[in-house]
N, C-alpha and C. Protein backbone atom coordinates (compact mmCIF):
# COMPACT_ATOMS: atom_id res chain seq x y z
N UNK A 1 -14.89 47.72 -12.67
CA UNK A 1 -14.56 46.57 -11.84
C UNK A 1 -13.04 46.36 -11.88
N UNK A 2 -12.44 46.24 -10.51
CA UNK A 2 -11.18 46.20 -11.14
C UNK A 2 -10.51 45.09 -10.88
N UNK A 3 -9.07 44.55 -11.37
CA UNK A 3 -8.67 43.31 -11.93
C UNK A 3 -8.12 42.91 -10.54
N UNK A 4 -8.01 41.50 -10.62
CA UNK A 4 -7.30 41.11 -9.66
C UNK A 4 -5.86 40.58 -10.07
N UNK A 5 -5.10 40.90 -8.94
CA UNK A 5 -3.71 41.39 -8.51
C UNK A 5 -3.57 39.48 -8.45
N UNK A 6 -2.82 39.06 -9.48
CA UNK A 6 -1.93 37.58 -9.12
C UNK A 6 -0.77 37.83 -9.31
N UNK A 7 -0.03 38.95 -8.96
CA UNK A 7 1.64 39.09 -9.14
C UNK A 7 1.99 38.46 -7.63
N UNK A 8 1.18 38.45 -6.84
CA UNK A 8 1.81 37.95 -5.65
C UNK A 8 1.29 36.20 -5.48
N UNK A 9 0.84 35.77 -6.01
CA UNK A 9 0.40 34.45 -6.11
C UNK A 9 1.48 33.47 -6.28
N UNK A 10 2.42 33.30 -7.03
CA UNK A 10 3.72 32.75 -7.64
C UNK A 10 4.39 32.22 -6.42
N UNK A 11 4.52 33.46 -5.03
CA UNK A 11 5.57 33.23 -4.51
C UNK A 11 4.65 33.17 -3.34
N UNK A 12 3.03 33.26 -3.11
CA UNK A 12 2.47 32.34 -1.99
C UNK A 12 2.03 30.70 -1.95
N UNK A 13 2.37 30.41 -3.21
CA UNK A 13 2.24 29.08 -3.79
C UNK A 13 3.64 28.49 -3.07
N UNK A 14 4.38 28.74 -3.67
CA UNK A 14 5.80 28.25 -3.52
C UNK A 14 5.88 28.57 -1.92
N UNK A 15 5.61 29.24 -1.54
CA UNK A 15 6.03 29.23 0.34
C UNK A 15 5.14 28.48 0.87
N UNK A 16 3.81 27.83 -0.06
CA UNK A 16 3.11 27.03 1.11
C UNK A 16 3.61 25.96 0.88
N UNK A 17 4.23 25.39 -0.68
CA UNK A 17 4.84 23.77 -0.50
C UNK A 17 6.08 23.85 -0.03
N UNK A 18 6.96 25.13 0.01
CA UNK A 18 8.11 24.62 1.02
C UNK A 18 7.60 24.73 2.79
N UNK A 19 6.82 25.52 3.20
CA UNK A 19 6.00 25.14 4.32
C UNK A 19 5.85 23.97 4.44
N UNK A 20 4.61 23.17 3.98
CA UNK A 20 4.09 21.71 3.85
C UNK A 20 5.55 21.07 3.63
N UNK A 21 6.32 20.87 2.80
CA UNK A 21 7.71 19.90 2.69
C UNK A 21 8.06 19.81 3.96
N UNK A 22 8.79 21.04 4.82
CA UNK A 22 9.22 21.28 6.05
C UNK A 22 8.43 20.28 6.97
N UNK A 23 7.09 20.66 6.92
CA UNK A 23 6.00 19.90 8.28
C UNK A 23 6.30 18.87 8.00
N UNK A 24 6.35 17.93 6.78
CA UNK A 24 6.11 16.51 6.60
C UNK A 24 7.69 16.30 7.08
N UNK A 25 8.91 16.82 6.70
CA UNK A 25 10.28 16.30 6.91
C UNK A 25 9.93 16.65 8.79
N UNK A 26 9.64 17.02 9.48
CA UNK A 26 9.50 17.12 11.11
C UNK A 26 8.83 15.82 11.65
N UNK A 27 7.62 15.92 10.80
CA UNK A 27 6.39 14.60 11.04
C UNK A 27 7.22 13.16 11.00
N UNK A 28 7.69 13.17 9.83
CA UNK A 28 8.94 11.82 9.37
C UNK A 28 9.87 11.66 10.12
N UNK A 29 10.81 12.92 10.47
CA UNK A 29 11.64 12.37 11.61
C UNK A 29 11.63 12.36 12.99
N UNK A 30 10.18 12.13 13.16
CA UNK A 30 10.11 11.74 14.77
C UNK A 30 10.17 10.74 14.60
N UNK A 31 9.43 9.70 13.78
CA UNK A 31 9.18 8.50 13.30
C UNK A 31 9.99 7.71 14.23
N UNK A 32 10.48 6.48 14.55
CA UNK A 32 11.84 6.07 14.64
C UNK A 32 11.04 4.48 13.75
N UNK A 33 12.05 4.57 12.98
CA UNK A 33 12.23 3.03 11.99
C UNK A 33 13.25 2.10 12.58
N UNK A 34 13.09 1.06 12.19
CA UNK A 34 14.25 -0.12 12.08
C UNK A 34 15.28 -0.13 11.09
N UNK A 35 16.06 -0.28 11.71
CA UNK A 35 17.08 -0.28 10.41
C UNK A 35 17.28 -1.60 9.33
N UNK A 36 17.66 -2.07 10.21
CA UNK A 36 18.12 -3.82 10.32
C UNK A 36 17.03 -5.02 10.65
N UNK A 37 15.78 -4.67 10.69
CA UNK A 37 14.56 -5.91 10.75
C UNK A 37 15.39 -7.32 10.52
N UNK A 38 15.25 -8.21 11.70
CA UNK A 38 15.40 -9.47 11.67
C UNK A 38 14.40 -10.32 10.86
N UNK A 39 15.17 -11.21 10.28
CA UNK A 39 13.82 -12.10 9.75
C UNK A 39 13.40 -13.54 10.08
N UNK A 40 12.20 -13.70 10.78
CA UNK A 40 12.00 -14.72 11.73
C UNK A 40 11.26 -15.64 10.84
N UNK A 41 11.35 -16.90 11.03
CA UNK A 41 10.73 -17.85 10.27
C UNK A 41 10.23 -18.45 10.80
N UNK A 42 9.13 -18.50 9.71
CA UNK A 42 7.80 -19.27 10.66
C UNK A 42 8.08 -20.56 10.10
N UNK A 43 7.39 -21.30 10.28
CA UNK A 43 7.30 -22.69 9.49
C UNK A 43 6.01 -23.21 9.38
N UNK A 44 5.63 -23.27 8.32
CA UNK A 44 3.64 -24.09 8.60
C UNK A 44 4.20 -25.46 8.86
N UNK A 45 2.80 -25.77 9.56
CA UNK A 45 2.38 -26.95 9.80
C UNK A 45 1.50 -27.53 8.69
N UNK A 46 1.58 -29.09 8.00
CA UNK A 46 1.07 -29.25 7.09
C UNK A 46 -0.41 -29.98 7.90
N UNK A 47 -1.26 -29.53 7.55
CA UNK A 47 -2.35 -30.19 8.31
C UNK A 47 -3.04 -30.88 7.08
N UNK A 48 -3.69 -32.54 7.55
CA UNK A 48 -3.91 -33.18 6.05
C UNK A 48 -5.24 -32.80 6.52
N UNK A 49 -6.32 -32.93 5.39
CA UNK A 49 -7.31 -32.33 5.16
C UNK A 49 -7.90 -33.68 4.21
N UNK A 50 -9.28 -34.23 4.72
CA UNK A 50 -9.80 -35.28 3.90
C UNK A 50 -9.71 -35.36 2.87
N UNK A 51 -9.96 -34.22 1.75
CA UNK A 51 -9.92 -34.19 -0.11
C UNK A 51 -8.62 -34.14 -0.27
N UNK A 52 -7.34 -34.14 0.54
CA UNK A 52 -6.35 -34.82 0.43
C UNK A 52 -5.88 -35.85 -0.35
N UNK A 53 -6.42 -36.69 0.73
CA UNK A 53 -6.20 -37.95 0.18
C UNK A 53 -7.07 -38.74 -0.73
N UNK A 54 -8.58 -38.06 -1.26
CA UNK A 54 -9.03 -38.77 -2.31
C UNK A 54 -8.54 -37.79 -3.71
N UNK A 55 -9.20 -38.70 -4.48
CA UNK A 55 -9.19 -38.24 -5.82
C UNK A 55 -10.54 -37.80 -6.27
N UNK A 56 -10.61 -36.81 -6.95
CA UNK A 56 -12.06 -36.35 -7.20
C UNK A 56 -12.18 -35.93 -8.11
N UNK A 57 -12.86 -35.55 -9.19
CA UNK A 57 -13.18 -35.26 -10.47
C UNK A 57 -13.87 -34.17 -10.26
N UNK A 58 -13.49 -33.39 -11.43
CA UNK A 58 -14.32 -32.29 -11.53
C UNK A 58 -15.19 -31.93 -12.81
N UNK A 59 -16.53 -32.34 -12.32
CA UNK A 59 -16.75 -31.95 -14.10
C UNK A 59 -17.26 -30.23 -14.24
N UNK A 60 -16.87 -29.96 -15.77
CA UNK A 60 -17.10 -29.08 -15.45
C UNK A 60 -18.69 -28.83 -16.27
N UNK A 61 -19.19 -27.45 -16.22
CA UNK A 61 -20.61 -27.78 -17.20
C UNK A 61 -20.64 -28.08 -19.00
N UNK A 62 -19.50 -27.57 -19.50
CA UNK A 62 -19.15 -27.60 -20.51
C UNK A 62 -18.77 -29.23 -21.14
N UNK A 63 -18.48 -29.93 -19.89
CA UNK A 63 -18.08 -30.94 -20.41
C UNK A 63 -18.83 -32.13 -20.20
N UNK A 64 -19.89 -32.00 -19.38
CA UNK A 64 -21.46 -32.78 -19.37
C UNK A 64 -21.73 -33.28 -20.45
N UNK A 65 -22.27 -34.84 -20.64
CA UNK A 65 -23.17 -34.93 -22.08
C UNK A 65 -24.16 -34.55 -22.03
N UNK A 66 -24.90 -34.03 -23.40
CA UNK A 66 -25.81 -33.51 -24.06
C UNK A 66 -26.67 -34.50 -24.49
């Protein structure tokens, strides 16, 4: 049975990730980015909400009498 040949393996490894590097640096610079993004501000609106304005207790179960 005879052996298999990995002397050429080393340098089909290495040509497929500089391959793949290459594709992705092509893929990336079609891209077009922003450079400079403005930043727009929102502002909330405070909307009051009934449990607002009361006060309410919370019990919790731990703190129930026994």
């Amino acid at each position: 049975m005879p052996q298999l040949d990995t002397s050429t393996w080393f340098m089909m490894i290495m040509s497929m990730f500089l391959t793949l590097f290459i594709i992705f640096q092509l893929k990336v610079s079609k891209n077009n980015f922003f450079f400079n993004p403005e930043l727009t501000s929102i502002e909330t609106q405070k909307q009051n909400t009934p449990w607002e304005t009361k006060w309410t207790k919370i019990y919790l179960p731990l703190s129930l009498p026994q």
